[in-house]
Protein backbone atom coordinates (compact mmCIF):
# COMPACT_ATOMS: atom_id res chain seq x y z
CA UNK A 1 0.00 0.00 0.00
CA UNK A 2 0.98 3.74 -0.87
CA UNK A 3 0.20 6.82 0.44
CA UNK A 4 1.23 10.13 -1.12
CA UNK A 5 1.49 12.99 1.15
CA UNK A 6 -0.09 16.67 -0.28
CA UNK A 7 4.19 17.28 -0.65
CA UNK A 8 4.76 14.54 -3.25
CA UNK A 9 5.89 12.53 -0.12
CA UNK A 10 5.11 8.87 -0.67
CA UNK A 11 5.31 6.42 2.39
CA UNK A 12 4.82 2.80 1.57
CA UNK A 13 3.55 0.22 3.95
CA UNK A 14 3.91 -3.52 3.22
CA UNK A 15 0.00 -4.98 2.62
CA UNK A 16 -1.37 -7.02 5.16
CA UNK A 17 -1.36 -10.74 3.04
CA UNK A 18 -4.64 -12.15 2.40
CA UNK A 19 -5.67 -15.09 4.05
CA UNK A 20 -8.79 -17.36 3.16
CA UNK A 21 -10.07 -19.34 6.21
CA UNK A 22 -12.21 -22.09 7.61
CA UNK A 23 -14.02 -22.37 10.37
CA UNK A 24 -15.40 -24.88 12.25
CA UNK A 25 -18.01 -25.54 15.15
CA UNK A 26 -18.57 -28.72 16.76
CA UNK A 27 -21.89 -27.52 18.65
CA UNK A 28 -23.32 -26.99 14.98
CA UNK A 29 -21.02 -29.23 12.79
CA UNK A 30 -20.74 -26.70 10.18
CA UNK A 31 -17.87 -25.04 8.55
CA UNK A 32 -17.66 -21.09 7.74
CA UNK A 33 -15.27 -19.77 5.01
CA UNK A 34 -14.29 -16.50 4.41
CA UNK A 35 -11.04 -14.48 3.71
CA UNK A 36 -9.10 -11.38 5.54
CA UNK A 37 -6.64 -9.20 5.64
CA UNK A 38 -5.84 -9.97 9.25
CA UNK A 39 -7.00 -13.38 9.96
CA UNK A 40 -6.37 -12.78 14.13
CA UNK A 41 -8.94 -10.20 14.48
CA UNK A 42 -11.52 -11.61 11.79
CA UNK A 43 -11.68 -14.81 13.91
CA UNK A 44 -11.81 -13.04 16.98
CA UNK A 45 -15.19 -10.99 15.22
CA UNK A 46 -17.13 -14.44 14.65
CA UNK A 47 -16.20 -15.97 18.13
CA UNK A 48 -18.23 -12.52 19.60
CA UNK A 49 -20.37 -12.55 16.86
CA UNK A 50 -23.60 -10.27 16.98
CA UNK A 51 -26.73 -12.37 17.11
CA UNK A 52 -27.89 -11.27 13.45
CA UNK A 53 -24.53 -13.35 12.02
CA UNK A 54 -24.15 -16.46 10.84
CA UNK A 55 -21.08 -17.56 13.26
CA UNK A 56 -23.09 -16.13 16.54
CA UNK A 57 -25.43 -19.75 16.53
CA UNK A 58 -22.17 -20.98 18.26
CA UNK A 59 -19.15 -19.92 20.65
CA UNK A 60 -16.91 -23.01 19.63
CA UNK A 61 -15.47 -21.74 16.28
CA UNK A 62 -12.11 -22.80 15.77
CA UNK A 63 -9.67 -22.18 12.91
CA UNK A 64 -9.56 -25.27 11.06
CA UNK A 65 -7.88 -23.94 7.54
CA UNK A 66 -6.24 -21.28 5.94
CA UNK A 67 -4.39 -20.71 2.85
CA UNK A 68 -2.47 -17.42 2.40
CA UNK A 69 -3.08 -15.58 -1.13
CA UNK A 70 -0.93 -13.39 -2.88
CA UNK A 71 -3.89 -10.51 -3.27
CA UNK A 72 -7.44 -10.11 -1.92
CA UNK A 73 -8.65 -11.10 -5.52
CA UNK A 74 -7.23 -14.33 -5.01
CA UNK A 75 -8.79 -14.99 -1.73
CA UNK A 76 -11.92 -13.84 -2.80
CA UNK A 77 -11.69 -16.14 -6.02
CA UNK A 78 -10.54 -19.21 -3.62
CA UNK A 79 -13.33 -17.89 -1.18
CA UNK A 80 -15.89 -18.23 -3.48
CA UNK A 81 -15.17 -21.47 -5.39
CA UNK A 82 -14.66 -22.97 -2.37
CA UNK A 83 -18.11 -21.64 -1.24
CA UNK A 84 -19.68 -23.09 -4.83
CA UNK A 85 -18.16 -26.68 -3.58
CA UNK A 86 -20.57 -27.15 -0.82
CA UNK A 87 -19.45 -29.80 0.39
CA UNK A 88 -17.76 -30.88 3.93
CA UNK A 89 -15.86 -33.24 2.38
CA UNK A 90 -14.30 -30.94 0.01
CA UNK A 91 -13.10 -28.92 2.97
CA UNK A 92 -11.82 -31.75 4.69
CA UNK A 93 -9.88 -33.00 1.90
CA UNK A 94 -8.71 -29.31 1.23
CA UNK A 95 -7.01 -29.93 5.00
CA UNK A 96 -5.91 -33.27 4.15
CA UNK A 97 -4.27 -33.07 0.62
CA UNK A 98 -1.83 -29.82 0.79
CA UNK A 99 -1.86 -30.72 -3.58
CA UNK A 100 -5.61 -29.30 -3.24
CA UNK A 101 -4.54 -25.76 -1.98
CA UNK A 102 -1.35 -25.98 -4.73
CA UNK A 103 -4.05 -26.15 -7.48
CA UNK A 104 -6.56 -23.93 -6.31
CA UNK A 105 -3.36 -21.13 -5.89
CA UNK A 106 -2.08 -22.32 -9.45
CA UNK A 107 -6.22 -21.67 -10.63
CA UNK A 108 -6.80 -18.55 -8.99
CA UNK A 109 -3.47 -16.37 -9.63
């Protein structure tokens, strides 16, 4: 990321890398994907979920996956193809087989 200053000053900050993550809740046996820029805080968000989210029918969440992009478009391309799979096993076997995440990175440049 860049930031120019009103004096042609630019300051660069390194980006925050792009993470897309799964997780998963025992007390509901469901999974939740989604991708962030700071994966710490956006996991802390849907353990003290409002009630109107998804992730606030449980308290258990737990990170089960992640796969770090190279760019948010990438996450959110992983994100969603992931989210067209639905299917448990597909996550599992994301988990399982590290091959999976090669080829979805290799898909979704």
């Amino acid at each position: 990321m860049r930031i120019i200053l009103t004096r042609g000053l630019v300051i660069s900050f390194p980006s925050m890398p792009f993470s897309v993550y799964i997780l998963y809740s025992k007390k509901l046996n469901r999974y939740y994907t989604g991708y962030s820029s700071d994966l710490k805080v956006r996991v802390e968000f849907h353990q003290n979920a409002e009630t109107r989210k998804f992730t606030a029918k449980a308290d258990d969440w737990e990170l089960f996956f992640k796969l770090i992009c190279t760019s948010e478009h990438q996450a959110l391309s992983i994100e969603k193809h992931i989210k067209k799979m639905k299917s448990s096993q597909y996550i599992q076997n994301l988990a399982q087989y590290p091959e999976m995440t090669q080829k979805l990175l290799s898909k979704y440049p």
